[in-house]
C-alpha atoms as a PDB file:
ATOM      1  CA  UNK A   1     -11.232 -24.189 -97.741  1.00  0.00           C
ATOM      2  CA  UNK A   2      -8.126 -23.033 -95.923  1.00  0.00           C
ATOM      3  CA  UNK A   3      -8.544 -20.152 -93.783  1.00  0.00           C
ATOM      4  CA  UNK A   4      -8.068 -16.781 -95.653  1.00  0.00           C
ATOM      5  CA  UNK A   5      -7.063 -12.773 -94.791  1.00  0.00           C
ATOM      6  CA  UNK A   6      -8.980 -10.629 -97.569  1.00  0.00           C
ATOM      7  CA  UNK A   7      -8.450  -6.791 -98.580  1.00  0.00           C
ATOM      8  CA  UNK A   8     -10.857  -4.894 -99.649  1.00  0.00           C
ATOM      9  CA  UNK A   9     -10.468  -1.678-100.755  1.00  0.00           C
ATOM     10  CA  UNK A  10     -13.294   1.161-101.545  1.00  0.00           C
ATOM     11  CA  UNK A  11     -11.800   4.021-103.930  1.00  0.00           C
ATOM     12  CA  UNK A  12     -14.962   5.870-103.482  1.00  0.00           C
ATOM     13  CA  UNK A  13     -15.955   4.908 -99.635  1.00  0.00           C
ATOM     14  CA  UNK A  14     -18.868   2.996-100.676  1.00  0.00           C
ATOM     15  CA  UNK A  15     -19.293  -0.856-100.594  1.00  0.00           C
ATOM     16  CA  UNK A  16     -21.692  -0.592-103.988  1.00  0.00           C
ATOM     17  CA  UNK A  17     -18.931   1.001-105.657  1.00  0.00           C
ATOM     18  CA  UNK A  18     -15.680   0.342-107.882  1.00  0.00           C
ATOM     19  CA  UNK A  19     -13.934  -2.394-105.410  1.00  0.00           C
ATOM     20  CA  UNK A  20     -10.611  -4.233-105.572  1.00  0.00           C
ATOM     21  CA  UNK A  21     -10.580  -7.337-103.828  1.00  0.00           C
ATOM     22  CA  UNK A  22      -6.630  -9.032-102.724  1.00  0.00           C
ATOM     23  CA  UNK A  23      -5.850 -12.675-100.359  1.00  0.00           C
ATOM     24  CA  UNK A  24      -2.998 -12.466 -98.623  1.00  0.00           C
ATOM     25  CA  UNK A  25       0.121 -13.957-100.408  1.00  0.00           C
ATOM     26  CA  UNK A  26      -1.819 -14.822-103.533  1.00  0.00           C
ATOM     27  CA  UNK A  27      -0.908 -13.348-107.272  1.00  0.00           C
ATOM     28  CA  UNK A  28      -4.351 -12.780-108.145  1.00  0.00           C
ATOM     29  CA  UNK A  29      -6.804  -9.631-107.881  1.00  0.00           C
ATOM     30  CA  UNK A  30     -10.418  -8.825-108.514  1.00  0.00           C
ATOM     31  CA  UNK A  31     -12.081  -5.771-109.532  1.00  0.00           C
ATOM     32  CA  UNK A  32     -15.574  -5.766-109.003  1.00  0.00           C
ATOM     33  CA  UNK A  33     -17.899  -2.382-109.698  1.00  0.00           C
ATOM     34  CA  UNK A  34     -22.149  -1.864-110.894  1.00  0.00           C
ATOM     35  CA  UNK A  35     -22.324  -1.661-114.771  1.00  0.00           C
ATOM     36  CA  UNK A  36     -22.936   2.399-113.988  1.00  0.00           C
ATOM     37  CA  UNK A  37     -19.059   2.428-113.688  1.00  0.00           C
ATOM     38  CA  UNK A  38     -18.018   0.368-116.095  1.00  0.00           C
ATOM     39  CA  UNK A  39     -16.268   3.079-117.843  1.00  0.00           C
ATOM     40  CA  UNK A  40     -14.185   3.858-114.706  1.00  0.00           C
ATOM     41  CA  UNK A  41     -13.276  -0.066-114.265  1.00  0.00           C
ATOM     42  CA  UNK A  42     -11.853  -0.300-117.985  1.00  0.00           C
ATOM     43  CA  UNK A  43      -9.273   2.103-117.261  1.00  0.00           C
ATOM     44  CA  UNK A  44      -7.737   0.692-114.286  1.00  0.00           C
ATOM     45  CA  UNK A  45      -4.613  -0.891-115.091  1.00  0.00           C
ATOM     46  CA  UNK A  46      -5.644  -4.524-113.925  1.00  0.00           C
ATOM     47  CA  UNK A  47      -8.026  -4.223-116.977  1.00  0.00           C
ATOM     48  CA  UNK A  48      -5.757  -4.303-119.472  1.00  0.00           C
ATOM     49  CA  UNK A  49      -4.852  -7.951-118.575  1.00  0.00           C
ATOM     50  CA  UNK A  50      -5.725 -11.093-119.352  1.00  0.00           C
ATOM     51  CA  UNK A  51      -8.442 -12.396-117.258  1.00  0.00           C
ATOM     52  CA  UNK A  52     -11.659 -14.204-116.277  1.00  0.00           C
ATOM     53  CA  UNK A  53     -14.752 -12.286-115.448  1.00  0.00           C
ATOM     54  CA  UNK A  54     -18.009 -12.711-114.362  1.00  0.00           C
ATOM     55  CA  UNK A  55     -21.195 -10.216-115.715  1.00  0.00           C
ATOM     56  CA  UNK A  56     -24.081 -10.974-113.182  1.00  0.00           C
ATOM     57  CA  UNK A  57     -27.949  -9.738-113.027  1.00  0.00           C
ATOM     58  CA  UNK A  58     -31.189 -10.927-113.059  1.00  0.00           C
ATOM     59  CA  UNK A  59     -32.598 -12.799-116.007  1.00  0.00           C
ATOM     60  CA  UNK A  60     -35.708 -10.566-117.287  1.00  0.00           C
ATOM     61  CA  UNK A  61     -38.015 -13.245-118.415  1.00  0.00           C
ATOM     62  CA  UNK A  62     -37.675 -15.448-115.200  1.00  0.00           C
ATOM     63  CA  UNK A  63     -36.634 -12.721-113.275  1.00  0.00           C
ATOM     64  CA  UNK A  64     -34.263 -15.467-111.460  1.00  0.00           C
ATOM     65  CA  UNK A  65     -30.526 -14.531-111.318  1.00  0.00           C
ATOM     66  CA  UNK A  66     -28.476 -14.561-114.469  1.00  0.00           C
ATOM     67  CA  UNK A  67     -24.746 -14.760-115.031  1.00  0.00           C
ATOM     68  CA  UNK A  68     -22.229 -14.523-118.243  1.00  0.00           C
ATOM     69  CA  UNK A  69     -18.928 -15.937-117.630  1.00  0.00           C
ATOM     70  CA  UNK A  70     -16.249 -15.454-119.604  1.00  0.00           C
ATOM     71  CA  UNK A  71     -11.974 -14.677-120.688  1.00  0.00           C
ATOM     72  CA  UNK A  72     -10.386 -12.208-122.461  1.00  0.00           C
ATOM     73  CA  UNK A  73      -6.621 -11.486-123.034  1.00  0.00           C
ATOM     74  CA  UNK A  74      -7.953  -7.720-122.854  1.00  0.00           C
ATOM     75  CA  UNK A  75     -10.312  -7.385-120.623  1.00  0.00           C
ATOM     76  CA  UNK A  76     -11.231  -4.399-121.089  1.00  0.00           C
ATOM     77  CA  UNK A  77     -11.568  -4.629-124.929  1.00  0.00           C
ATOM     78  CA  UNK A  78     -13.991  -7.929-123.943  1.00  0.00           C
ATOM     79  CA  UNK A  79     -16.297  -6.335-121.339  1.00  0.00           C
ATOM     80  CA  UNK A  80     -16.979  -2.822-123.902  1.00  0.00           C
ATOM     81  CA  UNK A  81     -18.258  -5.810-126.578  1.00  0.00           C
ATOM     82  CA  UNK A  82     -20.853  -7.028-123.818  1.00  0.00           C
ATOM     83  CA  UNK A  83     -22.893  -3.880-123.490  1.00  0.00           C
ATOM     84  CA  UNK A  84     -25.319  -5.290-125.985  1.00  0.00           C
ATOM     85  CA  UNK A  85     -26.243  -7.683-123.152  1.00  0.00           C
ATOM     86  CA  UNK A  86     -29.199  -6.462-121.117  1.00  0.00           C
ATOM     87  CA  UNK A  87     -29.474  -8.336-118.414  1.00  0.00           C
ATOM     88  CA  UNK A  88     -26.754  -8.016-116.344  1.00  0.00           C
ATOM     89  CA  UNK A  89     -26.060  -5.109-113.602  1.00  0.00           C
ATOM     90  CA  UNK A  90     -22.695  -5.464-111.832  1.00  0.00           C
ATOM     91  CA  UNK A  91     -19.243  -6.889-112.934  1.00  0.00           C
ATOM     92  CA  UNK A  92     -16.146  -8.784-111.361  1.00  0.00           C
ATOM     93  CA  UNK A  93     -12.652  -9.867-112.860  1.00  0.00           C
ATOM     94  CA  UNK A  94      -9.904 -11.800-111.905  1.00  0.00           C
ATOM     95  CA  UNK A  95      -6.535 -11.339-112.921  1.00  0.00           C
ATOM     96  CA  UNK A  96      -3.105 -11.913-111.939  1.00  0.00           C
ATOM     97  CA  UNK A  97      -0.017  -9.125-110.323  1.00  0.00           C
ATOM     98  CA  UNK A  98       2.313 -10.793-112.075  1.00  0.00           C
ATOM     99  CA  UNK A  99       2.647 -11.939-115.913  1.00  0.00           C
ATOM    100  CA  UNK A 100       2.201 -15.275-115.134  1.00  0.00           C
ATOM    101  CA  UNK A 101      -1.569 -15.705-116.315  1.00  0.00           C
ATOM    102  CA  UNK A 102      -1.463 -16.999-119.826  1.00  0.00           C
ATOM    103  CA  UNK A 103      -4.304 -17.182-122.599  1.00  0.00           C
ATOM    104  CA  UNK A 104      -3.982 -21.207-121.703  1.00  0.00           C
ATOM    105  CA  UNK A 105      -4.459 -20.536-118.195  1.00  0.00           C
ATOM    106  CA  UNK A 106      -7.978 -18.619-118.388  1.00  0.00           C
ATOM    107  CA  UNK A 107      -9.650 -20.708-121.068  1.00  0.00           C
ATOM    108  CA  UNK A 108      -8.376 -23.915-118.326  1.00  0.00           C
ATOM    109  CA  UNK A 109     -10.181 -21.505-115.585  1.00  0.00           C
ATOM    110  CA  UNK A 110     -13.508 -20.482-117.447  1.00  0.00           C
ATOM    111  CA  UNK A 111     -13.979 -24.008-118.465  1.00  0.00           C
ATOM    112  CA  UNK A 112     -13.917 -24.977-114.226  1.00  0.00           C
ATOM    113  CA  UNK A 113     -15.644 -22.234-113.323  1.00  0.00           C
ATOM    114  CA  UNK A 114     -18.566 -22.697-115.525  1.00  0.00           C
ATOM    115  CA  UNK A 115     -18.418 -26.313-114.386  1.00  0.00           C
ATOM    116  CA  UNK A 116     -19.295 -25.337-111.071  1.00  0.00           C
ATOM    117  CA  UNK A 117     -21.567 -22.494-111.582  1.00  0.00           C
ATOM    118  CA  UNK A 118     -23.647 -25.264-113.531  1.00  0.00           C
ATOM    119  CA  UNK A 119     -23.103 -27.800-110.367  1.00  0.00           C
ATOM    120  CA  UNK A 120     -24.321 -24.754-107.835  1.00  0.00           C
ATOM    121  CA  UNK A 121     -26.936 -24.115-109.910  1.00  0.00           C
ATOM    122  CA  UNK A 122     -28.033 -20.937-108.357  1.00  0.00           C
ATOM    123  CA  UNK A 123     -28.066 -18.458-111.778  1.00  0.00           C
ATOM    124  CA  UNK A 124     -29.228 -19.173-114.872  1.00  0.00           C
ATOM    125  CA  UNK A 125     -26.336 -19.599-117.364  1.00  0.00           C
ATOM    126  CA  UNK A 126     -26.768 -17.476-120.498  1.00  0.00           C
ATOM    127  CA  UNK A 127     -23.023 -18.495-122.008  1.00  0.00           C
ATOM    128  CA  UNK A 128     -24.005 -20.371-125.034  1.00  0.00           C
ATOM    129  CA  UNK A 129     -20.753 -22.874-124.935  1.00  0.00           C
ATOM    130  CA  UNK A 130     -17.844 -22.900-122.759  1.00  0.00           C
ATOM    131  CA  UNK A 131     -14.379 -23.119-124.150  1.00  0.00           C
ATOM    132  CA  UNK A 132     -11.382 -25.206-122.440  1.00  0.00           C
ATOM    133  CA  UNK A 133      -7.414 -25.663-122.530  1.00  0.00           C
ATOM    134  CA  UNK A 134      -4.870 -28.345-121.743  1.00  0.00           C
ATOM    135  CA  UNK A 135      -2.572 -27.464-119.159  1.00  0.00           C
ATOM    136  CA  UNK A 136       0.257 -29.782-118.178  1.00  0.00           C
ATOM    137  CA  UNK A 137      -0.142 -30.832-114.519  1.00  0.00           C
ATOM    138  CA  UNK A 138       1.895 -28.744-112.707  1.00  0.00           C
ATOM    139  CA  UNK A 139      -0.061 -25.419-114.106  1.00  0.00           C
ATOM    140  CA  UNK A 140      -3.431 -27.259-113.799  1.00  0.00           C
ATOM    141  CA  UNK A 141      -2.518 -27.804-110.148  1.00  0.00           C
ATOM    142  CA  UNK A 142      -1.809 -23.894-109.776  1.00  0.00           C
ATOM    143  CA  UNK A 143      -4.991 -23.107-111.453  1.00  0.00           C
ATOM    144  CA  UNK A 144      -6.743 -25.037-109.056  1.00  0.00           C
ATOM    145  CA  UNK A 145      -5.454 -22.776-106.457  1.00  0.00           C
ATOM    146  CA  UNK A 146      -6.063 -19.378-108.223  1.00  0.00           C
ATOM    147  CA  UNK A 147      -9.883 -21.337-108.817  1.00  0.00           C
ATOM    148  CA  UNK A 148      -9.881 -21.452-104.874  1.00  0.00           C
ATOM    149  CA  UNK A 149      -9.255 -18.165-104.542  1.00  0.00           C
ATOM    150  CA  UNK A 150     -11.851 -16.968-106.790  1.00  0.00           C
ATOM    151  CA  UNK A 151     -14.225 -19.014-104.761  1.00  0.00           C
ATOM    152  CA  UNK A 152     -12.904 -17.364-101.557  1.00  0.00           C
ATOM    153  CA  UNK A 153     -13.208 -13.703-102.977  1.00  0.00           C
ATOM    154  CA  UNK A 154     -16.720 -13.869-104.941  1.00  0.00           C
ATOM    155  CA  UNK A 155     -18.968 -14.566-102.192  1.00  0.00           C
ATOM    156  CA  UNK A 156     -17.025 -11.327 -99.876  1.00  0.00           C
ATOM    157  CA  UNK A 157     -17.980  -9.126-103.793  1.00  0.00           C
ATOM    158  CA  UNK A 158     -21.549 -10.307-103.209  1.00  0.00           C
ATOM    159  CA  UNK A 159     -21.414 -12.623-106.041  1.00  0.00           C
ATOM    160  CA  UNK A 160     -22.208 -16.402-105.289  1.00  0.00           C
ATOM    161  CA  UNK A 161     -22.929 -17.832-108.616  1.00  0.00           C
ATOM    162  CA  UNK A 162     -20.506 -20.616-107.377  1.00  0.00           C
ATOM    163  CA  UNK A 163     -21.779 -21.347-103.839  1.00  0.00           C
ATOM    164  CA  UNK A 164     -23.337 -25.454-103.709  1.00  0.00           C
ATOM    165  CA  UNK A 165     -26.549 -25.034-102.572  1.00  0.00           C
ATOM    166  CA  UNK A 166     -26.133 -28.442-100.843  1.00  0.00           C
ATOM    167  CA  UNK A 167     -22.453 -27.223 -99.470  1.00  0.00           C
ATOM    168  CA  UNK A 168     -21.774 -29.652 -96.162  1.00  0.00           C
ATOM    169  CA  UNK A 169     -23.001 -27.526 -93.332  1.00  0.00           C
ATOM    170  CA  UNK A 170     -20.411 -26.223 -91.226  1.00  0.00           C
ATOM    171  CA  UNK A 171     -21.873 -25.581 -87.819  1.00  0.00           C
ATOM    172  CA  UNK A 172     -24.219 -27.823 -85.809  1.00  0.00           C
ATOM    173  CA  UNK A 173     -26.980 -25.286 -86.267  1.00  0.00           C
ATOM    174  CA  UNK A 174     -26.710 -25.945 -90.381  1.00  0.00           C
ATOM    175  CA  UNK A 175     -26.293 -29.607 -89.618  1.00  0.00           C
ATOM    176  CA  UNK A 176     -29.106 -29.810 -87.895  1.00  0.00           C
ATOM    177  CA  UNK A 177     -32.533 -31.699 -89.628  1.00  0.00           C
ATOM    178  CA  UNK A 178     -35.485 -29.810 -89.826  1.00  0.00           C
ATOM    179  CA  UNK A 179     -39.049 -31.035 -90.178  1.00  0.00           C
ATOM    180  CA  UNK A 180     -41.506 -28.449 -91.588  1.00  0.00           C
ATOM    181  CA  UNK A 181     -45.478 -30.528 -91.463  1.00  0.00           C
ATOM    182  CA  UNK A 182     -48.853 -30.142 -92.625  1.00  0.00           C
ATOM    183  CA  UNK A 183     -52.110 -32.195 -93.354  1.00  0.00           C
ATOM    184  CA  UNK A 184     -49.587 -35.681 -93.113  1.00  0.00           C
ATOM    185  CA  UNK A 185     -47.255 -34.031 -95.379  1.00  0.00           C
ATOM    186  CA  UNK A 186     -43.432 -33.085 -94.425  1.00  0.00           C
ATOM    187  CA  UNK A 187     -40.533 -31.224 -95.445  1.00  0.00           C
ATOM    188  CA  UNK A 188     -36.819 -31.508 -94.316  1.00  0.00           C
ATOM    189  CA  UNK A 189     -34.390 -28.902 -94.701  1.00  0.00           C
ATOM    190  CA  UNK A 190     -31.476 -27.515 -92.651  1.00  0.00           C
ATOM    191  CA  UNK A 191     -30.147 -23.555 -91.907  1.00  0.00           C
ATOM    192  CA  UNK A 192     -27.626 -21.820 -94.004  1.00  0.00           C
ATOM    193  CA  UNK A 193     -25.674 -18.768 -93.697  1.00  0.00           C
ATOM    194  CA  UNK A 194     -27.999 -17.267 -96.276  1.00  0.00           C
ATOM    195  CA  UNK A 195     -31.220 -18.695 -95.036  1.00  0.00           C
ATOM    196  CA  UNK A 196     -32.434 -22.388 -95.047  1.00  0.00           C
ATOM    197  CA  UNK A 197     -32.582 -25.415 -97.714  1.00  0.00           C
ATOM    198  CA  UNK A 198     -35.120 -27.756 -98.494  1.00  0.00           C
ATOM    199  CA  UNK A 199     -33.718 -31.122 -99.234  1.00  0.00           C
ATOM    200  CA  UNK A 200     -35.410 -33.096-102.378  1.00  0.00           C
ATOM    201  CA  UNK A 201     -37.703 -35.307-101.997  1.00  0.00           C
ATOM    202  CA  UNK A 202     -39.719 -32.999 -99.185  1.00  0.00           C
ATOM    203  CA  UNK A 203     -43.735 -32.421 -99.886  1.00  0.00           C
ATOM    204  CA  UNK A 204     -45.638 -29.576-100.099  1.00  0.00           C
ATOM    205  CA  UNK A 205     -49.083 -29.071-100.167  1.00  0.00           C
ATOM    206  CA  UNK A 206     -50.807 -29.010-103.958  1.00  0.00           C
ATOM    207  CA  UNK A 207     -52.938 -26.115-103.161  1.00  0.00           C
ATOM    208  CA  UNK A 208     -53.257 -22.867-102.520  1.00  0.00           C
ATOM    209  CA  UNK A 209     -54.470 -21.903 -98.738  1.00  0.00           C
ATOM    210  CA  UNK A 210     -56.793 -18.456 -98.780  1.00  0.00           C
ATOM    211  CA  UNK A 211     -54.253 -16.295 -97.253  1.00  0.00           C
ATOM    212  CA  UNK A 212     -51.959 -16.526-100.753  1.00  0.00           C
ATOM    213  CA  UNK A 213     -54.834 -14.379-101.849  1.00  0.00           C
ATOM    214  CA  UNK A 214     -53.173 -11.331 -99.970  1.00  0.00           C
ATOM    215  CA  UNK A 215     -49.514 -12.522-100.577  1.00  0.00           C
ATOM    216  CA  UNK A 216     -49.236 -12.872-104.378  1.00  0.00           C
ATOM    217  CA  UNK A 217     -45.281 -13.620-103.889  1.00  0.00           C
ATOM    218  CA  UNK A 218     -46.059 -17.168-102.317  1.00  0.00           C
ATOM    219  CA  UNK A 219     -48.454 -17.803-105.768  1.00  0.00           C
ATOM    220  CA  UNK A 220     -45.503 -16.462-107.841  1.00  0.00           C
ATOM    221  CA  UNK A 221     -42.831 -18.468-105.804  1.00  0.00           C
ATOM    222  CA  UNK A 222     -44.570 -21.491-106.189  1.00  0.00           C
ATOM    223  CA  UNK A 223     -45.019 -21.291-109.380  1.00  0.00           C
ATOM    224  CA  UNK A 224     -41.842 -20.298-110.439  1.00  0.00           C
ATOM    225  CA  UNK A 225     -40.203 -23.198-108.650  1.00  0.00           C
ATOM    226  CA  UNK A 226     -43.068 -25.018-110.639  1.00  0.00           C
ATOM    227  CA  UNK A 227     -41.768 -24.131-114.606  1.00  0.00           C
ATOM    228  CA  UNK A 228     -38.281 -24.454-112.992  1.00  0.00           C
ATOM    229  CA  UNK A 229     -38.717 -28.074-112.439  1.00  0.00           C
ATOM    230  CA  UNK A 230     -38.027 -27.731-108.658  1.00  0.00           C
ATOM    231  CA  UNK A 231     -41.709 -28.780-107.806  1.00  0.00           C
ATOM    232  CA  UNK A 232     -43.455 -31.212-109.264  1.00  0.00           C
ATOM    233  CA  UNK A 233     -47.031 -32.232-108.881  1.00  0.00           C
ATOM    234  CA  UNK A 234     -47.168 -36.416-107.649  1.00  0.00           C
ATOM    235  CA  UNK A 235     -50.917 -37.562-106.806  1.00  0.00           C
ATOM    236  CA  UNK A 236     -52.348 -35.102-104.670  1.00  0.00           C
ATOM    237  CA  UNK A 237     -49.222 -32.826-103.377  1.00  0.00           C
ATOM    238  CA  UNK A 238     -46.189 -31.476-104.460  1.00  0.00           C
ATOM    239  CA  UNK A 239     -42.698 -33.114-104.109  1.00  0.00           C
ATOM    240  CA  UNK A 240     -39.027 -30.610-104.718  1.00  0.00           C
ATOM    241  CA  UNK A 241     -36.958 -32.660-107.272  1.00  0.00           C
ATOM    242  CA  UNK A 242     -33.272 -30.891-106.029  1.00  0.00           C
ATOM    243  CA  UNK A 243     -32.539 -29.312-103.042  1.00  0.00           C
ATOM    244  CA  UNK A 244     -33.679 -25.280-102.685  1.00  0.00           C
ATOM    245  CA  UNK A 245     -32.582 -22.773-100.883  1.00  0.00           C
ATOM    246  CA  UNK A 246     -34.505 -19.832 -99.848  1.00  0.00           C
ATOM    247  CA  UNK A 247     -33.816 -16.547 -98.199  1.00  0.00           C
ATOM    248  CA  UNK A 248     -36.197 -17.182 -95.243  1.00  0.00           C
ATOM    249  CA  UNK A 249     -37.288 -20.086 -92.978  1.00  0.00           C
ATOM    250  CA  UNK A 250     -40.991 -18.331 -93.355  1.00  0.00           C
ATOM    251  CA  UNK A 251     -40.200 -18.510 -97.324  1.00  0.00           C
ATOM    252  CA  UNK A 252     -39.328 -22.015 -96.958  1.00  0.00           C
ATOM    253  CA  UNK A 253     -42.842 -22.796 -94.996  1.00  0.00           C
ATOM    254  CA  UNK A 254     -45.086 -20.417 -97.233  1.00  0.00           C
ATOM    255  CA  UNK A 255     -43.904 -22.472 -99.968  1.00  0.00           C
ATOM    256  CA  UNK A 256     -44.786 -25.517 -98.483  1.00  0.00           C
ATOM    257  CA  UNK A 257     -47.614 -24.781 -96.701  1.00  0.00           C
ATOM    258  CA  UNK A 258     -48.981 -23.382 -99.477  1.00  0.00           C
ATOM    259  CA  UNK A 259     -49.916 -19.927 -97.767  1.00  0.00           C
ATOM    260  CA  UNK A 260     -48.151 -17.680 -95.306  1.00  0.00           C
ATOM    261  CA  UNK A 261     -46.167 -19.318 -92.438  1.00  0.00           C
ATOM    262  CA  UNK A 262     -44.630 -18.197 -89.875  1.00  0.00           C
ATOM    263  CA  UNK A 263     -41.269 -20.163 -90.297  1.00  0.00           C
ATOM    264  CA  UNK A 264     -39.648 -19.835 -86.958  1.00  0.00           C
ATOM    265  CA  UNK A 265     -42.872 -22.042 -85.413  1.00  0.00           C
ATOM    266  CA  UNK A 266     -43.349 -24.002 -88.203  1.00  0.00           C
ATOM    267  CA  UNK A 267     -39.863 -25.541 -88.579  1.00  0.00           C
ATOM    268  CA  UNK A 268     -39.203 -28.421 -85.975  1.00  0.00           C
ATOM    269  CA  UNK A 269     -36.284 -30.494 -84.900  1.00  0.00           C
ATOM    270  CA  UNK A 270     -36.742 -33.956 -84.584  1.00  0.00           C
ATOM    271  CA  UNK A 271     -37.965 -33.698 -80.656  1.00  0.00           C
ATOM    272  CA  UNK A 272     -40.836 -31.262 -81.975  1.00  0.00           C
ATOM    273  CA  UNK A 273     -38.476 -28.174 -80.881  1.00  0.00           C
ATOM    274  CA  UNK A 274     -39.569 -24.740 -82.851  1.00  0.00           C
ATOM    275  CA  UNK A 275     -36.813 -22.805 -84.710  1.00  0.00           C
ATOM    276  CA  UNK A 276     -37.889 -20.375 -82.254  1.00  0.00           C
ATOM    277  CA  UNK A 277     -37.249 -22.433 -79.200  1.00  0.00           C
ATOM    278  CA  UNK A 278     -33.805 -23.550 -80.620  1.00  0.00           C
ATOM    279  CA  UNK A 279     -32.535 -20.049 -80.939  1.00  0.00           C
ATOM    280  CA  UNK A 280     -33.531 -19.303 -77.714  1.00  0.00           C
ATOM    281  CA  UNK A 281     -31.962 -22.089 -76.018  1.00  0.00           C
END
């Protein structure tokens, strides 16, 4: 993406709070604010617009994160008709300064965005159907822009429903290969800004070591990536179907190890260099 300058102002002082989120020269603005305030964010002005907008929160049967996205030509008429939706805990809408945002142009924009949001696959869905609109080229080309934008601004609201899990690394510390190995078995994986991801096709071990006993969260991690799909069981270990990302390189090796890990020992470059080694080089 090209290089951006964002503005983000705090009404209230505090980052958790009502926000408004601008790019430099670009039409477009986001409101973002926790459901507490919803009733101050549908009287702004910018809520009055037409829009796309994104309800996000944790799904409470899987407990994994959970996301509604959606259009409205009001959105603040739209948003009031979601509080019958549990789940979800903070809000964010994009509109446009100008009038030039037509009904055409968000249904064209909520059809993309829940394209990707499926692709990134790091929150659980809950819109039942997606709806789409024919643009001719030239406005499909500006949407694509605006979409850019909104993938600019949502990660800087805390929202990254449409972050790739496998995005290209951009440094050589993210490009790096990392080996994670135990009883013959290995898993590869590389660092990201948000923690590290194991690539598919990487082993882990198909039981539990004694030390989960004390650390339920590895049991319920496992086993969560288990009814997710994520691990599956082949002969006598377990192999990751997609690529995963967790918060933690010791995450990453608990998982895999099948027991607590210390993950900056446990990771390895291809020379048999720690995590912690390579950070301190």
């Amino acid at each position: 993406m090209p290089s951006a300058t964002i503005k983000i102002f705090l009404p209230h002082g505090d980052p958790k709070r009502l926000r408004t989120a601008e790019i430099s020269n670009w039409s477009g603005k986001a409101v973002a604010g926790p459901r507490t305030e919803l009733d101050q964010l549908v009287v702004r002005e910018e809520a009055d617009n037409v829009g796309i907008y994104f309800l996000t929160g944790l799904d409470p049967m899987s407990g994994v994160p959970a996301v509604y996205i959606g259009e409205a030509e009001s959105v603040k008429e739209r948003l009031k008709q979601h509080l019958d939706k549990d789940f979800w805990n903070q809000v964010v809408f994009f509109t446009s300064k100008d009038e030039n945002l037509t009904k055409a142009h968000i249904r064209f924009l909520e059809g993309r965005v829940i394209e990707l949001a499926r692709k990134a696959g790091r929150a659980n869905l809950t819109n039942s159907q997606s709806t789409n609109s024919r643009l001719p080229e030239s406005d499909r080309a500006d949407m694509e822009i605006f979409l850019q934008k909104i993938e600019q601004l949502l990660p800087a609201l805390g929202v990254e429903v449409l972050v790739p899990i496998a995005a290209k690394p951009e440094s050589a510390d993210e490009s790096r290969l990392l080996y994670c190995e135990i009883v013959g078995l290995r898993a590869t994986g590389h660092l990201t800004p948000n923690g590290i991801v194991v690539l598919k096709g990487s082993q882990a071990v198909l039981n539990l070591r004694p030390s989960a006993e004390s650390y339920p969260w590895v049991v319920n991690a496992r086993e969560q990536l288990r009814l997710n799909g994520v691990l599956s069981e082949a002969e006598d270990h377990l192999v990751f179907t997609a690529d995963h990302e967790f918060s933690s390189p010791s995450a990453a090796a608990a998982v895999v190890h099948g027991g607590t890990a210390n993950g900056r020992t446990a990771w390895k470059d291809a020379q048999g260099r720690t995590l912690k080694e390579l950070e301190a080089s």
